[in-house]
C-alpha atoms as a PDB file:
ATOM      1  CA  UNK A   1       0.000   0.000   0.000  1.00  0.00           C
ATOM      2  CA  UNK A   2       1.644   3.546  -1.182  1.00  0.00           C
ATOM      3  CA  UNK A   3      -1.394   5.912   0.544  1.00  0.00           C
ATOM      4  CA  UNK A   4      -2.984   5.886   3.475  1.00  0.00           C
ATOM      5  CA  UNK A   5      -5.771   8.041   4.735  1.00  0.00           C
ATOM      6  CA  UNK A   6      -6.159   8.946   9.118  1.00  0.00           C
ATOM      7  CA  UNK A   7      -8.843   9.935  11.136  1.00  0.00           C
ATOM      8  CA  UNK A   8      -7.741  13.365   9.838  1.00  0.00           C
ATOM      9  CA  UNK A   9      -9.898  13.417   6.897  1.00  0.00           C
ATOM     10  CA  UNK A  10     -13.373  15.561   6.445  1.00  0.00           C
ATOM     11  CA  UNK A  11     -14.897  13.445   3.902  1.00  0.00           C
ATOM     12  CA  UNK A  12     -14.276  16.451   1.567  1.00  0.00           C
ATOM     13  CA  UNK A  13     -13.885  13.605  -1.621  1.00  0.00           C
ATOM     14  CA  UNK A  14     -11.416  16.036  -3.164  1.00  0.00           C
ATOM     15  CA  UNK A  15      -8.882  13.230  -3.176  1.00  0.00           C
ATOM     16  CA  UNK A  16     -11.459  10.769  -4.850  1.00  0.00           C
ATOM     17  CA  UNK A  17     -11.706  13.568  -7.448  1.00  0.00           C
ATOM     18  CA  UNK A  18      -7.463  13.303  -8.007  1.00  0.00           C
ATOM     19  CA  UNK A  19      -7.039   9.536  -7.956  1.00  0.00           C
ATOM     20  CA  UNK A  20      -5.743   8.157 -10.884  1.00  0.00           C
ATOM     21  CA  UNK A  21      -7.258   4.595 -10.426  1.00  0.00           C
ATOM     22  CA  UNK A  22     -10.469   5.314  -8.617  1.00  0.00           C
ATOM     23  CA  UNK A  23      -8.896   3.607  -5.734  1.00  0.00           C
ATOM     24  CA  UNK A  24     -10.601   5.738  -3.158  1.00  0.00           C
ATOM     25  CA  UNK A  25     -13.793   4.832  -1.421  1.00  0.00           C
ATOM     26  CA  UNK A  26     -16.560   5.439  -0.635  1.00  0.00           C
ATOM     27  CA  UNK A  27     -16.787   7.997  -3.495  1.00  0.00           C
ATOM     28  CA  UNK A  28     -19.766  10.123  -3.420  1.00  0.00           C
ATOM     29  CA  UNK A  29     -21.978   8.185  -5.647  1.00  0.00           C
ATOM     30  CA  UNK A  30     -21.414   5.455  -2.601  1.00  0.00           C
ATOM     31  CA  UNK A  31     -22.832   5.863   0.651  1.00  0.00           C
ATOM     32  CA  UNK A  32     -20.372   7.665   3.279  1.00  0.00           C
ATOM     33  CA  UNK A  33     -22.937   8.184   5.947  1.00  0.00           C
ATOM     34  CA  UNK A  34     -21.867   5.297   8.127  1.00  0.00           C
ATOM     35  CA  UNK A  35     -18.205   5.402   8.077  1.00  0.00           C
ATOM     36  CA  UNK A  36     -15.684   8.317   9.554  1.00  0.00           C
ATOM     37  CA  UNK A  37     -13.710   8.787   6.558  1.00  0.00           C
ATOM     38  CA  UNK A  38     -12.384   7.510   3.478  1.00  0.00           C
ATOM     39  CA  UNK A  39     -10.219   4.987   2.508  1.00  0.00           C
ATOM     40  CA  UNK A  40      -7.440   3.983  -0.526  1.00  0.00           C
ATOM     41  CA  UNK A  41      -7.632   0.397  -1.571  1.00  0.00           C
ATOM     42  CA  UNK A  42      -4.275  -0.777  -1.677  1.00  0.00           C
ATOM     43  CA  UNK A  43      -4.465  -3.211  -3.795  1.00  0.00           C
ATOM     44  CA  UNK A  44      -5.229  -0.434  -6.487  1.00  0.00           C
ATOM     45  CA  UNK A  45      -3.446   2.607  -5.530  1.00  0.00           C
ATOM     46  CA  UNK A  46      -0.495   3.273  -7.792  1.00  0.00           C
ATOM     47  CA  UNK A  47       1.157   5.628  -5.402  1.00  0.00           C
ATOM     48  CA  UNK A  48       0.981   8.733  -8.130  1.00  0.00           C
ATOM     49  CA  UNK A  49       0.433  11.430  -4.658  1.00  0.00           C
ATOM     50  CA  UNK A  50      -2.598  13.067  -6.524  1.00  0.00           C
ATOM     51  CA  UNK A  51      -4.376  11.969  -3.262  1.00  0.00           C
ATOM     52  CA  UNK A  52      -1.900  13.515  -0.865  1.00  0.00           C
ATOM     53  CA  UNK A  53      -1.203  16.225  -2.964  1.00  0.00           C
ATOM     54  CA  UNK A  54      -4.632  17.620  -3.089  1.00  0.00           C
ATOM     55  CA  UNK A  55      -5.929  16.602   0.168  1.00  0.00           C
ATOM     56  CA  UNK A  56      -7.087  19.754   1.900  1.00  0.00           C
ATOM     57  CA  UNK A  57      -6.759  18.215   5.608  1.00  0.00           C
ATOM     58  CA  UNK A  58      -3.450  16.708   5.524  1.00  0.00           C
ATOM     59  CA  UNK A  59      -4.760  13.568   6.276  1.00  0.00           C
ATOM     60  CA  UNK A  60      -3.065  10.894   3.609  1.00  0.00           C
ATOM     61  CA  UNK A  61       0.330   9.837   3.988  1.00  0.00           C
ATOM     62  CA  UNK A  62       2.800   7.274   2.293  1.00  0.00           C
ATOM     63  CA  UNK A  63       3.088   4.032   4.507  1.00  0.00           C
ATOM     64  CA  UNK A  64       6.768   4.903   5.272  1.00  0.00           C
ATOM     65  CA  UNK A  65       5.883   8.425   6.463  1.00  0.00           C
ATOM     66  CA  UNK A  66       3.223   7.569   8.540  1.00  0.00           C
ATOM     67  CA  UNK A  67       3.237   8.867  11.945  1.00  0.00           C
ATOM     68  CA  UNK A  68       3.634   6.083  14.746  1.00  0.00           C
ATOM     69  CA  UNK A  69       0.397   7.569  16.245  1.00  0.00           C
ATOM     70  CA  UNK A  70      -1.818   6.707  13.040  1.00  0.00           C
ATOM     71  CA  UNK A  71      -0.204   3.227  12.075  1.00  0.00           C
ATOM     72  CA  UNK A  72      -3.396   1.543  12.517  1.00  0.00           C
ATOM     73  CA  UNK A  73      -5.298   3.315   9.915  1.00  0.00           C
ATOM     74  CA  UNK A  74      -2.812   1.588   7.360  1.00  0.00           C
ATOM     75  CA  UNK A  75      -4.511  -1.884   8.392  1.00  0.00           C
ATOM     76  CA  UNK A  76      -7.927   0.195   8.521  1.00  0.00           C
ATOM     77  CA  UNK A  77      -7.757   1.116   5.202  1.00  0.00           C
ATOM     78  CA  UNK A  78      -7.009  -2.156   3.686  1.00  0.00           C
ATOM     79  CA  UNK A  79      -9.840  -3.741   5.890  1.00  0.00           C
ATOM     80  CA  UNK A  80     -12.230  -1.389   4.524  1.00  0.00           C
ATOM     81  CA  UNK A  81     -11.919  -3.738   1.656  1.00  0.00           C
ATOM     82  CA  UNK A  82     -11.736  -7.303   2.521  1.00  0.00           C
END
């Protein structure tokens, strides 16, 4: 997994909007109401930082920069999928 997205993010679904591979979920076609953010699949993110990049909220990191503090939402994200 290249990206992952913390607790940090607003739901704002301008990083949906910059993902290359649509890797981002839920998008807002999808239903967001019952989970506190959103999520890259990492089985399709490419790591091409348009996420990161244009995330207003700071909230998406690389796995290697992660903060110690959020390394659970790297195993988060990837559950959001299974």
């Amino acid at each position: 997994m290249a990206y992952v997205i913390t607790d940090a993010c607003t739901k704002d679904f301008v990083c949906v909007e910059g993902c290359a591979t649509n890797a981002i979920h839920p998008t807002q076609e999808e239903d967001a109401t019952n989970v506190t953010q959103l999520f890259i699949n990492p089985d399709e993110c490419i790591d091409c930082g348009n996420c990161a990049a244009n995330c207003p909220s700071g909230a998406i990191f690389t796995v290697e920069e992660l903060p110690a503090d959020k390394a659970e939402f790297a195993e988060k994200n990837a559950a959001y999928f299974n």
